[in-house]
PDB file of N, CA and C in Angstrom:
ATOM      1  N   UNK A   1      74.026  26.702  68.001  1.00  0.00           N
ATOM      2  CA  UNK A   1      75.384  26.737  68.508  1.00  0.00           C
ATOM      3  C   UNK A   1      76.309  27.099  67.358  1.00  0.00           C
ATOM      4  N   UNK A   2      77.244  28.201  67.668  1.00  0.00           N
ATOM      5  CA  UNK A   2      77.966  28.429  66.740  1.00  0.00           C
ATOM      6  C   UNK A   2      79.356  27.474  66.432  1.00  0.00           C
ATOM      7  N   UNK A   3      80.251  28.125  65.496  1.00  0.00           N
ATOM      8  CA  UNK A   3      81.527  27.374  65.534  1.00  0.00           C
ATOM      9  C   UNK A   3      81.835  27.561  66.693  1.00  0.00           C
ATOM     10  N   UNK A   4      82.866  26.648  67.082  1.00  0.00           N
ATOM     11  CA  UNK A   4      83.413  26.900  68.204  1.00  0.00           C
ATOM     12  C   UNK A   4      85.080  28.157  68.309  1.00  0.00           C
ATOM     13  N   UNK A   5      85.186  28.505  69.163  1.00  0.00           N
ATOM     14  CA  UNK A   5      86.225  29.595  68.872  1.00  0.00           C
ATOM     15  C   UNK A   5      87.306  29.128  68.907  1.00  0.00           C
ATOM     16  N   UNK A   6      87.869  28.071  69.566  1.00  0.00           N
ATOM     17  CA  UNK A   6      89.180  27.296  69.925  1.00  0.00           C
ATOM     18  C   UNK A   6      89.781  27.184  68.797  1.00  0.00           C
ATOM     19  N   UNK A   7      89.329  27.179  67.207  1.00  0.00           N
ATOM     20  CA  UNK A   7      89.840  26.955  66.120  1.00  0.00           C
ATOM     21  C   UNK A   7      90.910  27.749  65.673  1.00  0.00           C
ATOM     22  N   UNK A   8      90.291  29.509  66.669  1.00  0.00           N
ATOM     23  CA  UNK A   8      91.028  30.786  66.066  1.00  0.00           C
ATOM     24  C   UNK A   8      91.936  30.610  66.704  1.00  0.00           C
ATOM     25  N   UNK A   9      92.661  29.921  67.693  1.00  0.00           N
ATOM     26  CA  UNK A   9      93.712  29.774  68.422  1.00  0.00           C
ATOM     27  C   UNK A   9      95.048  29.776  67.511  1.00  0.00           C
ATOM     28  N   UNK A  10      95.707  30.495  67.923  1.00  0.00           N
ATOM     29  CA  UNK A  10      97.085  30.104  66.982  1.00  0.00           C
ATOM     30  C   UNK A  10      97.911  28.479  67.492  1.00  0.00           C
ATOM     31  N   UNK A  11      97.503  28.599  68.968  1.00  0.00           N
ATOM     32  CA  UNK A  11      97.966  27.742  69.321  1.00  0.00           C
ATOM     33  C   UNK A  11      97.330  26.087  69.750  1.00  0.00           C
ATOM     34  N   UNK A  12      96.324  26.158  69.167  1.00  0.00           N
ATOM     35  CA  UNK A  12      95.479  25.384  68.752  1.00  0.00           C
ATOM     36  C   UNK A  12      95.803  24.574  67.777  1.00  0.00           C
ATOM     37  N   UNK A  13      95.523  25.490  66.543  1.00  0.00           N
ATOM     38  CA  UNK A  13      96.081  25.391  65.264  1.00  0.00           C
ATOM     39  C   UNK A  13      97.384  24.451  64.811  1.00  0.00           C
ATOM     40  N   UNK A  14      98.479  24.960  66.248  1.00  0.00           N
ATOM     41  CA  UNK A  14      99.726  24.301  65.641  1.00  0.00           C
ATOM     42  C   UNK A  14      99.852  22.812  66.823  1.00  0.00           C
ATOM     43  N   UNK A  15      99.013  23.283  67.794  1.00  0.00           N
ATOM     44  CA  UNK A  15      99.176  21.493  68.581  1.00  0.00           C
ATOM     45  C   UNK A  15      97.995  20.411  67.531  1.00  0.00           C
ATOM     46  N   UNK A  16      96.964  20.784  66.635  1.00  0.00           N
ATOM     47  CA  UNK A  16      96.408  20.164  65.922  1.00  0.00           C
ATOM     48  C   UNK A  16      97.549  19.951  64.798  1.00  0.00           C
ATOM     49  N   UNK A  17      98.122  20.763  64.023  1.00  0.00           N
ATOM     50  CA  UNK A  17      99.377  20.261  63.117  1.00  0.00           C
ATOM     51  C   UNK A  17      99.852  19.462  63.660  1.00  0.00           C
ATOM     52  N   UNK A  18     100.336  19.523  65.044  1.00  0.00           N
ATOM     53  CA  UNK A  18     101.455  18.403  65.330  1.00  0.00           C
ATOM     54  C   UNK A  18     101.034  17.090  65.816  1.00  0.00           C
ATOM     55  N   UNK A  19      99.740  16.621  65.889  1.00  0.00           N
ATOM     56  CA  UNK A  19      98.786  15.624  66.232  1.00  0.00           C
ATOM     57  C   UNK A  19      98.835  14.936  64.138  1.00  0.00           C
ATOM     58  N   UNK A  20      98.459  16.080  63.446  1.00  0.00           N
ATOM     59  CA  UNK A  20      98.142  15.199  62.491  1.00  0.00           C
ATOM     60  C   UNK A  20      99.471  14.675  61.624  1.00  0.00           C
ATOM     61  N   UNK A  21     100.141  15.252  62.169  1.00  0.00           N
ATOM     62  CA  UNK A  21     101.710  14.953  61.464  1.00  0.00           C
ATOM     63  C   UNK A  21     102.589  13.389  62.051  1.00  0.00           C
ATOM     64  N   UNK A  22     102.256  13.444  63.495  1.00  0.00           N
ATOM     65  CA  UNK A  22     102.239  12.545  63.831  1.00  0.00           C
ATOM     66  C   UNK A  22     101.620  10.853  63.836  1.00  0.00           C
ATOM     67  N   UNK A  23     100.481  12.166  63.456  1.00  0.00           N
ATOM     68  CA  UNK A  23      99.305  10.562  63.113  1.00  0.00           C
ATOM     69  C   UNK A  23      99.956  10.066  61.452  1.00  0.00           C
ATOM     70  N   UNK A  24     100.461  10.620  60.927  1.00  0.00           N
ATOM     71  CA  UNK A  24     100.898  10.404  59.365  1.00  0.00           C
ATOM     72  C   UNK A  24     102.030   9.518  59.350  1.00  0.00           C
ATOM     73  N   UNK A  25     102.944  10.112  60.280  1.00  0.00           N
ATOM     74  CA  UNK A  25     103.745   9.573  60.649  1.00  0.00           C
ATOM     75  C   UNK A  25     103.903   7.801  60.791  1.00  0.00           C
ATOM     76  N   UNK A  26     103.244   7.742  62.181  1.00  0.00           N
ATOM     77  CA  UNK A  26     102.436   6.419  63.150  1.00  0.00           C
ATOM     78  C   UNK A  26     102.289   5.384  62.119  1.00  0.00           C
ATOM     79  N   UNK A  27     101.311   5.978  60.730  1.00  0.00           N
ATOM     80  CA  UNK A  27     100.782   5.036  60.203  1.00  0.00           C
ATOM     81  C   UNK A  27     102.309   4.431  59.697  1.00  0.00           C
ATOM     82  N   UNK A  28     102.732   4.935  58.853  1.00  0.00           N
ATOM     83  CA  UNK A  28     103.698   3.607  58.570  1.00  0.00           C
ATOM     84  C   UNK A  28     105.151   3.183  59.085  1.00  0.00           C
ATOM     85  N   UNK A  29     104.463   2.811  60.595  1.00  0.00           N
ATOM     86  CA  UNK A  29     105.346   2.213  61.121  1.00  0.00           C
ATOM     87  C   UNK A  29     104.683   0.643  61.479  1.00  0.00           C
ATOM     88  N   UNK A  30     106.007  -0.652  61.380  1.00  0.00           N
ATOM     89  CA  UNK A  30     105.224  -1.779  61.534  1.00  0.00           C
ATOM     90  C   UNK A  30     104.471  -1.570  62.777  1.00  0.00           C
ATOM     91  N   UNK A  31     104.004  -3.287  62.804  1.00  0.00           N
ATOM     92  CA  UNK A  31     103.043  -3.408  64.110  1.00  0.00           C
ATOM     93  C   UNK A  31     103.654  -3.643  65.551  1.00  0.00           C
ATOM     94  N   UNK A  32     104.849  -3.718  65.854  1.00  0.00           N
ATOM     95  CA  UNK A  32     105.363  -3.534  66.854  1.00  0.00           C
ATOM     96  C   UNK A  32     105.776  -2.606  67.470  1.00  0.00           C
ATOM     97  N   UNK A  33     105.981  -1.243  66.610  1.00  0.00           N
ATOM     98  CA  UNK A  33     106.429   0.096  66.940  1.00  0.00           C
ATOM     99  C   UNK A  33     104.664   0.898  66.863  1.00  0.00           C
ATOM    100  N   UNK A  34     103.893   0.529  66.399  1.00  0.00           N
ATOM    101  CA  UNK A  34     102.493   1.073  66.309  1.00  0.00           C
ATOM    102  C   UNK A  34     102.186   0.698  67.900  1.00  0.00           C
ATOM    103  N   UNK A  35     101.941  -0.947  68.242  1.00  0.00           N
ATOM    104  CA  UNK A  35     101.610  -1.239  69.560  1.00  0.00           C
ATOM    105  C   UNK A  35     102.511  -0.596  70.325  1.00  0.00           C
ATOM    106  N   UNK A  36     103.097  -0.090  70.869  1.00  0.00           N
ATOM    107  CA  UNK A  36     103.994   0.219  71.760  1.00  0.00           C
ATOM    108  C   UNK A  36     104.501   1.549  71.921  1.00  0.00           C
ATOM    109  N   UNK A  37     104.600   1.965  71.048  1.00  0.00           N
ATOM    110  CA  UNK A  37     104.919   3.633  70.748  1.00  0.00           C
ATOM    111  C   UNK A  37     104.294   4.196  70.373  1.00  0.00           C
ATOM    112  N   UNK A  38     103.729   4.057  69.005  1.00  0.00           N
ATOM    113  CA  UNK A  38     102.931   4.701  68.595  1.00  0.00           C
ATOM    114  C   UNK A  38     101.292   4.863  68.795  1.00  0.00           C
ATOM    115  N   UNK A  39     100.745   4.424  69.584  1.00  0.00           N
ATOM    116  CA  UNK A  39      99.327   4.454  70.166  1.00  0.00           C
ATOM    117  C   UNK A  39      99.575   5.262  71.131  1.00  0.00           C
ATOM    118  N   UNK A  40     100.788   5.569  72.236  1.00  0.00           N
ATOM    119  CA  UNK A  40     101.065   6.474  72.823  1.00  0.00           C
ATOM    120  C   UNK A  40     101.311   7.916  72.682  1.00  0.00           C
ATOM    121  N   UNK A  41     102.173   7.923  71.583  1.00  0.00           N
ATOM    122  CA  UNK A  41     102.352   9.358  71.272  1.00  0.00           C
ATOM    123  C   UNK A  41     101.420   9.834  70.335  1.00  0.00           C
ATOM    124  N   UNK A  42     100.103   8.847  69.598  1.00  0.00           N
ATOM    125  CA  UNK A  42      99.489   9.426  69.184  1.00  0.00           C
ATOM    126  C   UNK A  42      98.311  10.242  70.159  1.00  0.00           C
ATOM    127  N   UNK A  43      97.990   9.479  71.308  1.00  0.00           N
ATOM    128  CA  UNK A  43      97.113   9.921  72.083  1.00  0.00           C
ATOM    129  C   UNK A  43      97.797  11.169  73.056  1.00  0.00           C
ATOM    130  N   UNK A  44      99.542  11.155  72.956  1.00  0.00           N
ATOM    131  CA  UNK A  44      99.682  12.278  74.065  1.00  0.00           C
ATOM    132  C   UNK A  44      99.651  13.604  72.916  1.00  0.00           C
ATOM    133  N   UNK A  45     100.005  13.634  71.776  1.00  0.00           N
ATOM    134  CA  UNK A  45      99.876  14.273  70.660  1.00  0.00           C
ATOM    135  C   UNK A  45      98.388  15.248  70.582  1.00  0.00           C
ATOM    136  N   UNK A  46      97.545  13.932  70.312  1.00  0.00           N
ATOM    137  CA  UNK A  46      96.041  14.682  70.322  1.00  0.00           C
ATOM    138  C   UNK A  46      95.760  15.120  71.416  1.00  0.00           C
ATOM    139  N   UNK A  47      96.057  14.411  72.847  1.00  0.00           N
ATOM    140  CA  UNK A  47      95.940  15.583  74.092  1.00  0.00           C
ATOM    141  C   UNK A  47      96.232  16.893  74.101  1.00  0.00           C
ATOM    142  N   UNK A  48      96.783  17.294  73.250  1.00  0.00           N
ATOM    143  CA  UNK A  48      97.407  18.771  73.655  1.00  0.00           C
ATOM    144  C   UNK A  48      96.642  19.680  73.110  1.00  0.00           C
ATOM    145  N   UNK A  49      95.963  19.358  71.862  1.00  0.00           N
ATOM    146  CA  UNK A  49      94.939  19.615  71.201  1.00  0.00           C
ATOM    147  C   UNK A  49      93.672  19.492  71.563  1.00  0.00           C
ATOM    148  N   UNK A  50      93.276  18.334  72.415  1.00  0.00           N
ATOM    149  CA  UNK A  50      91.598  18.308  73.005  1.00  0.00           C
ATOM    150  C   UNK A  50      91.525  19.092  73.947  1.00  0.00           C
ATOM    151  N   UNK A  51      93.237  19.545  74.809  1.00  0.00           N
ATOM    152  CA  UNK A  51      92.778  19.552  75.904  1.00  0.00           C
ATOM    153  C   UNK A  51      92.746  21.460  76.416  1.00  0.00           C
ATOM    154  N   UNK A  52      93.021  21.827  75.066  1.00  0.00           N
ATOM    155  CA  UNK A  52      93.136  23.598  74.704  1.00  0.00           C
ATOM    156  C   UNK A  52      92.094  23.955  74.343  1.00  0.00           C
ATOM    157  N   UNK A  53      91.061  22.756  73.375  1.00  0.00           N
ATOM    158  CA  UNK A  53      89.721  23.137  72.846  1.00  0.00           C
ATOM    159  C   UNK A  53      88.652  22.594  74.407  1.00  0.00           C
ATOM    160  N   UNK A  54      88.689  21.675  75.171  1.00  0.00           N
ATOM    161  CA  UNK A  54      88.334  21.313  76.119  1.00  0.00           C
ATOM    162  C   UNK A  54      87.693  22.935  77.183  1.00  0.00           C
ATOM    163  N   UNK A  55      89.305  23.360  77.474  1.00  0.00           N
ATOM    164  CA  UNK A  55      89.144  24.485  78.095  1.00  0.00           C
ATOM    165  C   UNK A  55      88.763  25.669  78.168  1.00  0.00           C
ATOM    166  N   UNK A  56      89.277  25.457  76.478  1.00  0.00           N
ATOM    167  CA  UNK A  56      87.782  27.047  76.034  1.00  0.00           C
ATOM    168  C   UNK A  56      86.806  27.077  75.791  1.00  0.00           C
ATOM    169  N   UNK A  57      86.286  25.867  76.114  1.00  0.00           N
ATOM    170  CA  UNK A  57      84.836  25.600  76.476  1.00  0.00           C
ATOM    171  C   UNK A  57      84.885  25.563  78.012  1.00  0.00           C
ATOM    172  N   UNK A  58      85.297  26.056  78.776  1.00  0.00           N
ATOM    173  CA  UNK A  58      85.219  26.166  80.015  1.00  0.00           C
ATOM    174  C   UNK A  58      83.889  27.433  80.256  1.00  0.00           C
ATOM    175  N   UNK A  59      83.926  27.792  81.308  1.00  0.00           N
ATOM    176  CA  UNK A  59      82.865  28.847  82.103  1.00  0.00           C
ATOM    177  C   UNK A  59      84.031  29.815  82.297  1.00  0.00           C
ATOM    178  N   UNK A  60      85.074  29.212  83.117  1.00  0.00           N
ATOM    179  CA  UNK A  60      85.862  30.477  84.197  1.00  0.00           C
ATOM    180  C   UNK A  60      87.548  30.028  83.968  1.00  0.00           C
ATOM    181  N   UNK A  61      87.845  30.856  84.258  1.00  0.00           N
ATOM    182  CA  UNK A  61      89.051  31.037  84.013  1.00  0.00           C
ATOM    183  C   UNK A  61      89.888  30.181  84.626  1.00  0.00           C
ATOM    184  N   UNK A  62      89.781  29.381  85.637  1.00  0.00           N
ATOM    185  CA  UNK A  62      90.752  28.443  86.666  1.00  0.00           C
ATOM    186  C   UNK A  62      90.580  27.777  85.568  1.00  0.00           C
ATOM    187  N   UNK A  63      89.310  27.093  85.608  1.00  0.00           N
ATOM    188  CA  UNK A  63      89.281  25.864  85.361  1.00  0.00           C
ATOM    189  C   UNK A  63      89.855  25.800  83.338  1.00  0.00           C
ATOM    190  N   UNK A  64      89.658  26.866  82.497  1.00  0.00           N
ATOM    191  CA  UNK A  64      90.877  26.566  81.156  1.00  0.00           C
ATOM    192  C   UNK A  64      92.128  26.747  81.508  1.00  0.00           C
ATOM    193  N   UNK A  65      92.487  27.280  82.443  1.00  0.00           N
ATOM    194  CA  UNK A  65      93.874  27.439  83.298  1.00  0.00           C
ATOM    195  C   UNK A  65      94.853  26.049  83.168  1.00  0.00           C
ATOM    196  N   UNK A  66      93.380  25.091  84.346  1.00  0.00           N
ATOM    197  CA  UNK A  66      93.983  23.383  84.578  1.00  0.00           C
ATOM    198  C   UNK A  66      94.388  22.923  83.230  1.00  0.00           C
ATOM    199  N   UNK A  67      93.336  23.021  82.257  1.00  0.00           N
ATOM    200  CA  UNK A  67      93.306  22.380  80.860  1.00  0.00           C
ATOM    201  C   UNK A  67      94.775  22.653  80.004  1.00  0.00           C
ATOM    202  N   UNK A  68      94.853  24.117  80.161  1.00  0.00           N
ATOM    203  CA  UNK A  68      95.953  24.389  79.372  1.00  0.00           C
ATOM    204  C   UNK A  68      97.184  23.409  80.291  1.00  0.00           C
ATOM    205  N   UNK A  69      97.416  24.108  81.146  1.00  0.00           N
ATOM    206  CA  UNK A  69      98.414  23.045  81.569  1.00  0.00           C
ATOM    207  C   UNK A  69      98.207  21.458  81.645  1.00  0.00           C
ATOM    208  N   UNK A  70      97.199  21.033  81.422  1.00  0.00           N
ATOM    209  CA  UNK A  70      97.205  19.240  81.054  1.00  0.00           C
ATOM    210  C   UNK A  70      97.574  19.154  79.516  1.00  0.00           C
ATOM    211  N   UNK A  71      97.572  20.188  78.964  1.00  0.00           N
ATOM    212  CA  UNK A  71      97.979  20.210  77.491  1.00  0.00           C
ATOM    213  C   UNK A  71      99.520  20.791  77.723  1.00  0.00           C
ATOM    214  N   UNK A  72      99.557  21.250  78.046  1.00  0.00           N
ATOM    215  CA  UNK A  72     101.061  21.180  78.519  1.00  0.00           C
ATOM    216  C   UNK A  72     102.024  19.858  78.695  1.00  0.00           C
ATOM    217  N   UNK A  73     101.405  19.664  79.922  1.00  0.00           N
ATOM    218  CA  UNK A  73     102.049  17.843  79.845  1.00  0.00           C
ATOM    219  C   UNK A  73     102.262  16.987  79.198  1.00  0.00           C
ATOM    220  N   UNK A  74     100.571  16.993  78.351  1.00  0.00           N
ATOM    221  CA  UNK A  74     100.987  16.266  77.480  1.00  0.00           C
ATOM    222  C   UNK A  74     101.487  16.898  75.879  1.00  0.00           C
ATOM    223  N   UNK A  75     102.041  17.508  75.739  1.00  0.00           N
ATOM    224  CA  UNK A  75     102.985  18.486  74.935  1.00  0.00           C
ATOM    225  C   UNK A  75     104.535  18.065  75.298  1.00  0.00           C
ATOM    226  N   UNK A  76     104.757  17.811  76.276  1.00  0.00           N
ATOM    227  CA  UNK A  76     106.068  17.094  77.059  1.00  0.00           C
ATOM    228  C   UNK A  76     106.192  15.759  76.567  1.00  0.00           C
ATOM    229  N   UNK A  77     105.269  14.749  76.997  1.00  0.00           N
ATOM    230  CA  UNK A  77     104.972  13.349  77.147  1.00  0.00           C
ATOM    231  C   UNK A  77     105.439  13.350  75.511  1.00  0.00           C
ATOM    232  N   UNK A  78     104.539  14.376  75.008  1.00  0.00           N
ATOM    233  CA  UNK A  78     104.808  13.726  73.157  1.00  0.00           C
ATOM    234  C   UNK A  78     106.093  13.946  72.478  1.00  0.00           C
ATOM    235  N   UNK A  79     106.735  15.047  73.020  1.00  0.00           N
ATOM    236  CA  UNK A  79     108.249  15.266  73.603  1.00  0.00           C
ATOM    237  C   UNK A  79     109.155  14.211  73.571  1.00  0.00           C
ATOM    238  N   UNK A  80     109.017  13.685  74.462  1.00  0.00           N
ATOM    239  CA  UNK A  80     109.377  12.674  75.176  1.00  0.00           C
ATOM    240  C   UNK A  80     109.656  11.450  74.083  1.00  0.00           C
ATOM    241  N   UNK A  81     107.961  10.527  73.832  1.00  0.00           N
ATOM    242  CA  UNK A  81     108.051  10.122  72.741  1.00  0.00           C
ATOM    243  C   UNK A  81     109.044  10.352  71.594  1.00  0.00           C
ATOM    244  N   UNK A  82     108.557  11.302  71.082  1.00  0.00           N
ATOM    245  CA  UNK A  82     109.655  11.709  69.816  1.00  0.00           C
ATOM    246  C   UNK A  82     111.131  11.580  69.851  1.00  0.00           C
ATOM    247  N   UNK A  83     111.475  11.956  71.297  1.00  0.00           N
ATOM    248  CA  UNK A  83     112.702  11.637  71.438  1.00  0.00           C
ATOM    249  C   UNK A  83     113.502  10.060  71.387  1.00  0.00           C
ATOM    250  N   UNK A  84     112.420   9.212  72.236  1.00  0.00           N
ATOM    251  CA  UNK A  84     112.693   8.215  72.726  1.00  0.00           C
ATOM    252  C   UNK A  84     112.525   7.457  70.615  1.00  0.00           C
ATOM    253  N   UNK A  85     111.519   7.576  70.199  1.00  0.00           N
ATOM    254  CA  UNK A  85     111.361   7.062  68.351  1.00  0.00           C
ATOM    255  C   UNK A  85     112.582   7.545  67.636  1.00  0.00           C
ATOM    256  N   UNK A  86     112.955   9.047  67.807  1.00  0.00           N
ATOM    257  CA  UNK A  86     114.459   9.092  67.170  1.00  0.00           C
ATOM    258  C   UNK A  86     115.056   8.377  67.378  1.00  0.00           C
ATOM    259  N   UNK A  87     115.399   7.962  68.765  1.00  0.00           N
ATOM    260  CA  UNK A  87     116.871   7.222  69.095  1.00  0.00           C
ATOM    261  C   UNK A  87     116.571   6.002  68.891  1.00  0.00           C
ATOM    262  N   UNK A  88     115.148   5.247  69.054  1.00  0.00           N
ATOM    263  CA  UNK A  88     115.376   4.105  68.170  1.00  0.00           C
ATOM    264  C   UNK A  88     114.868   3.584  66.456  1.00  0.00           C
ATOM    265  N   UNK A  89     115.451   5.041  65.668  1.00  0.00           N
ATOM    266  CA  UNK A  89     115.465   5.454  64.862  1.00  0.00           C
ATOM    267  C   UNK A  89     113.894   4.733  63.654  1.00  0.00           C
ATOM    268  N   UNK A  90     112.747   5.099  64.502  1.00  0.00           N
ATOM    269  CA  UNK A  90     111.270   5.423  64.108  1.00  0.00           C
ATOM    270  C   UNK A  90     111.558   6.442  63.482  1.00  0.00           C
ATOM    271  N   UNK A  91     111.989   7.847  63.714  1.00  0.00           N
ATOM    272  CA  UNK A  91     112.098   8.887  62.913  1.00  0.00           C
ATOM    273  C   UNK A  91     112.686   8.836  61.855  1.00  0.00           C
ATOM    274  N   UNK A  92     112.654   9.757  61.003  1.00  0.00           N
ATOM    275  CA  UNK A  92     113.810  10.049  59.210  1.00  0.00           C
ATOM    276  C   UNK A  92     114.267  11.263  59.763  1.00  0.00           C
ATOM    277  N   UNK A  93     115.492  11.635  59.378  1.00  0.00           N
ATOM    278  CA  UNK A  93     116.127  13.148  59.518  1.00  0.00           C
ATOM    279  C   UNK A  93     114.367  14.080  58.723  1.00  0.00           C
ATOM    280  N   UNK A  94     114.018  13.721  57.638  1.00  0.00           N
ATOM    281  CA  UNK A  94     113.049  14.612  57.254  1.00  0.00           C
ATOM    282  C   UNK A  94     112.112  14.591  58.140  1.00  0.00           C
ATOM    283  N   UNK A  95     111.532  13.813  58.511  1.00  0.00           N
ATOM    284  CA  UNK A  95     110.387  13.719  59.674  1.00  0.00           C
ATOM    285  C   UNK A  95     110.720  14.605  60.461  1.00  0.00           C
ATOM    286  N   UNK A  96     111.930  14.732  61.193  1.00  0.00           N
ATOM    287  CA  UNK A  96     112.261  15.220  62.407  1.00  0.00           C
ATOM    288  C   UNK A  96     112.385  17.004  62.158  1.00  0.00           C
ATOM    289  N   UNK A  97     112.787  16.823  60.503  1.00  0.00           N
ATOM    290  CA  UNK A  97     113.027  18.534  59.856  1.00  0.00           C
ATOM    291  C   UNK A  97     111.698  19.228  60.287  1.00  0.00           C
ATOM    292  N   UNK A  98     110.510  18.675  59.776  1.00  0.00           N
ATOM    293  CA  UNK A  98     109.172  18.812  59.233  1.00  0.00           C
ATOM    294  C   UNK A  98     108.307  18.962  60.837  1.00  0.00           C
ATOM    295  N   UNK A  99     109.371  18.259  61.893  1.00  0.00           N
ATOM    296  CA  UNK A  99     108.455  18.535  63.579  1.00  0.00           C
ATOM    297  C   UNK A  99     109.180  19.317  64.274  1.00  0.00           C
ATOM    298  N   UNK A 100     110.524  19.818  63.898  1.00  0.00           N
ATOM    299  CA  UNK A 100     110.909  20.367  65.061  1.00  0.00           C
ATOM    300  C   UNK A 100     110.935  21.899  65.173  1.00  0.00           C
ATOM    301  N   UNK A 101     110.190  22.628  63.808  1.00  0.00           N
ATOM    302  CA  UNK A 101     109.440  23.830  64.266  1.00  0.00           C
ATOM    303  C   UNK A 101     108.395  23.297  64.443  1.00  0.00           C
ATOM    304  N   UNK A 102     107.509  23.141  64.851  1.00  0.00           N
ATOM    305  CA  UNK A 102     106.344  23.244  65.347  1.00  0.00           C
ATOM    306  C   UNK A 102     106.687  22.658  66.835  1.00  0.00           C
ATOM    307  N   UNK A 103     107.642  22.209  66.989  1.00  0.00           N
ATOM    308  CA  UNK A 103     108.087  21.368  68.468  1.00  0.00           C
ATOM    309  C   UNK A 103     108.320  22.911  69.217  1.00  0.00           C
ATOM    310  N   UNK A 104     109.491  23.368  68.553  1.00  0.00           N
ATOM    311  CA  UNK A 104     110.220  24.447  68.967  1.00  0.00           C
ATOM    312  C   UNK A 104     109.303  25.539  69.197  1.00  0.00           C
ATOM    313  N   UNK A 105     107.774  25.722  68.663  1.00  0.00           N
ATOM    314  CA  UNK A 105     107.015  26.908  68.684  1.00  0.00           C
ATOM    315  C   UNK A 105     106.233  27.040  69.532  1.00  0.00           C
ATOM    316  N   UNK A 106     105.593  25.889  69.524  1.00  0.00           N
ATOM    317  CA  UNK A 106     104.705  25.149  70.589  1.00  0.00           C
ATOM    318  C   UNK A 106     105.049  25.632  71.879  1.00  0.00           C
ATOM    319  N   UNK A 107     106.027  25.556  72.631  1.00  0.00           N
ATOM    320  CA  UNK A 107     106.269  25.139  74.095  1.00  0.00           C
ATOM    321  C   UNK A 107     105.853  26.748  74.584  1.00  0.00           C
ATOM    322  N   UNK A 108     106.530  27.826  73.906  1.00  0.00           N
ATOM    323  CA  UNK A 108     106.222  29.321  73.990  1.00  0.00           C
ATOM    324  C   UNK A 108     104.969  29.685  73.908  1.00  0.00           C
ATOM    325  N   UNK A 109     104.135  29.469  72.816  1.00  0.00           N
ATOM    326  CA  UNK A 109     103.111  29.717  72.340  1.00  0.00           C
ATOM    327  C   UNK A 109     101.688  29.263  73.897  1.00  0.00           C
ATOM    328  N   UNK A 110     101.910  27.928  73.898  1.00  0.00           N
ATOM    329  CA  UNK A 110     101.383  27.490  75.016  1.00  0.00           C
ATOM    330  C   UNK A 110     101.119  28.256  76.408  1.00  0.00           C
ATOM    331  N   UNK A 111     102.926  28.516  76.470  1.00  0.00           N
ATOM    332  CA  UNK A 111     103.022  29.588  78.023  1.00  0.00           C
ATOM    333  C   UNK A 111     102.085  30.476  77.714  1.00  0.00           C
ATOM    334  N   UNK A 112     102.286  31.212  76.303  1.00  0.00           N
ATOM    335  CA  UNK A 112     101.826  32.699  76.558  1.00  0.00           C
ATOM    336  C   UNK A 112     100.326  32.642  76.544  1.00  0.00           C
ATOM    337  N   UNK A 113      99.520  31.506  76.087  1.00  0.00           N
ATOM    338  CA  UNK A 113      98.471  31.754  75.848  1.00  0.00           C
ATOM    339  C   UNK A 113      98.127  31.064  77.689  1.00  0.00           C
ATOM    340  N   UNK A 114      98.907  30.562  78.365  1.00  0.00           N
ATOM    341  CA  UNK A 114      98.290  30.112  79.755  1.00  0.00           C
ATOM    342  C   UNK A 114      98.633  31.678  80.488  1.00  0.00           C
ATOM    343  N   UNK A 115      99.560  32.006  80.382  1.00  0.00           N
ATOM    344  CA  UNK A 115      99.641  34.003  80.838  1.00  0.00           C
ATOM    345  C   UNK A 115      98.921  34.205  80.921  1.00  0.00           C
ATOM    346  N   UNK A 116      98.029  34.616  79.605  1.00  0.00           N
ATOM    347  CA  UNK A 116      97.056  35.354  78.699  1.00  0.00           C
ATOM    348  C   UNK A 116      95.722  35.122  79.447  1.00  0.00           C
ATOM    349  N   UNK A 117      95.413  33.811  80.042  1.00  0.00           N
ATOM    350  CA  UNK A 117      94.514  33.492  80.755  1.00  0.00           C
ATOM    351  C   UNK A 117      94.600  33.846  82.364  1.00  0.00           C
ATOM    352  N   UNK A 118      95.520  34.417  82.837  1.00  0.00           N
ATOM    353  CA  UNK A 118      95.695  34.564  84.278  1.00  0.00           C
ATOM    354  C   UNK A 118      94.881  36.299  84.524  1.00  0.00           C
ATOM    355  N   UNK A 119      94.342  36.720  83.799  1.00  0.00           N
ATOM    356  CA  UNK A 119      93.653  37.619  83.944  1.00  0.00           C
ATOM    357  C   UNK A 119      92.016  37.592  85.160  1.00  0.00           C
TER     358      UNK A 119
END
């Protein structure tokens, strides 16, 4: 079995950045913002990422179709999160410098590569 190809993804690539940035993040926050927030957005984080490599391990085309869009969602959800940790100021202005291109790149990148699959 070879490498797997999902790696060459550009958009792979940058929902795995934004999983491990997050996970960097997570860690040093106390244990009340870890239980509660952060076990969440770490897992909707890495969703977006399992769930792009998931699908290109698919057979057919529907079915990396579904995947991409469950990575979608949860691309939102972690969204979401981030928003909800800013405002109860979990984030640093730098943190937020350091995610919000890859926030901002992401959401496009995603579409085009679920397009890309409607073939």
């Amino acid at each position: 079995m070879g490498r797997p190809d999902f790696e060459d993804l550009e958009v792979y690539r940058l929902s795995e950045k934004l999983a491990n940035e997050i996970w960097h993040i997570v860690k040093q926050w106390d244990n009340f913002a870890k239980e509660t927030m952060g076990k969440q957005i770490i897992r909707s984080a890495d969703s977006v990422c399992a769930n792009i490599a998931e699908g290109r391990g698919r057979y057919n085309y529907q079915d990396n179709k579904r995947f991409i869009r469950i990575a979608r969602g949860s691309l939102y959800e972690t969204i979401n999160w981030l928003r909800l940790a800013y405002s109860r100021q979990l984030l640093t202005d730098e943190q937020i410098a350091k995610l919000k291109p890859i926030i901002n790149d992401l959401p496009p990148k995603l579409n085009a590569y679920l397009k890309s699959r409607s073939t």
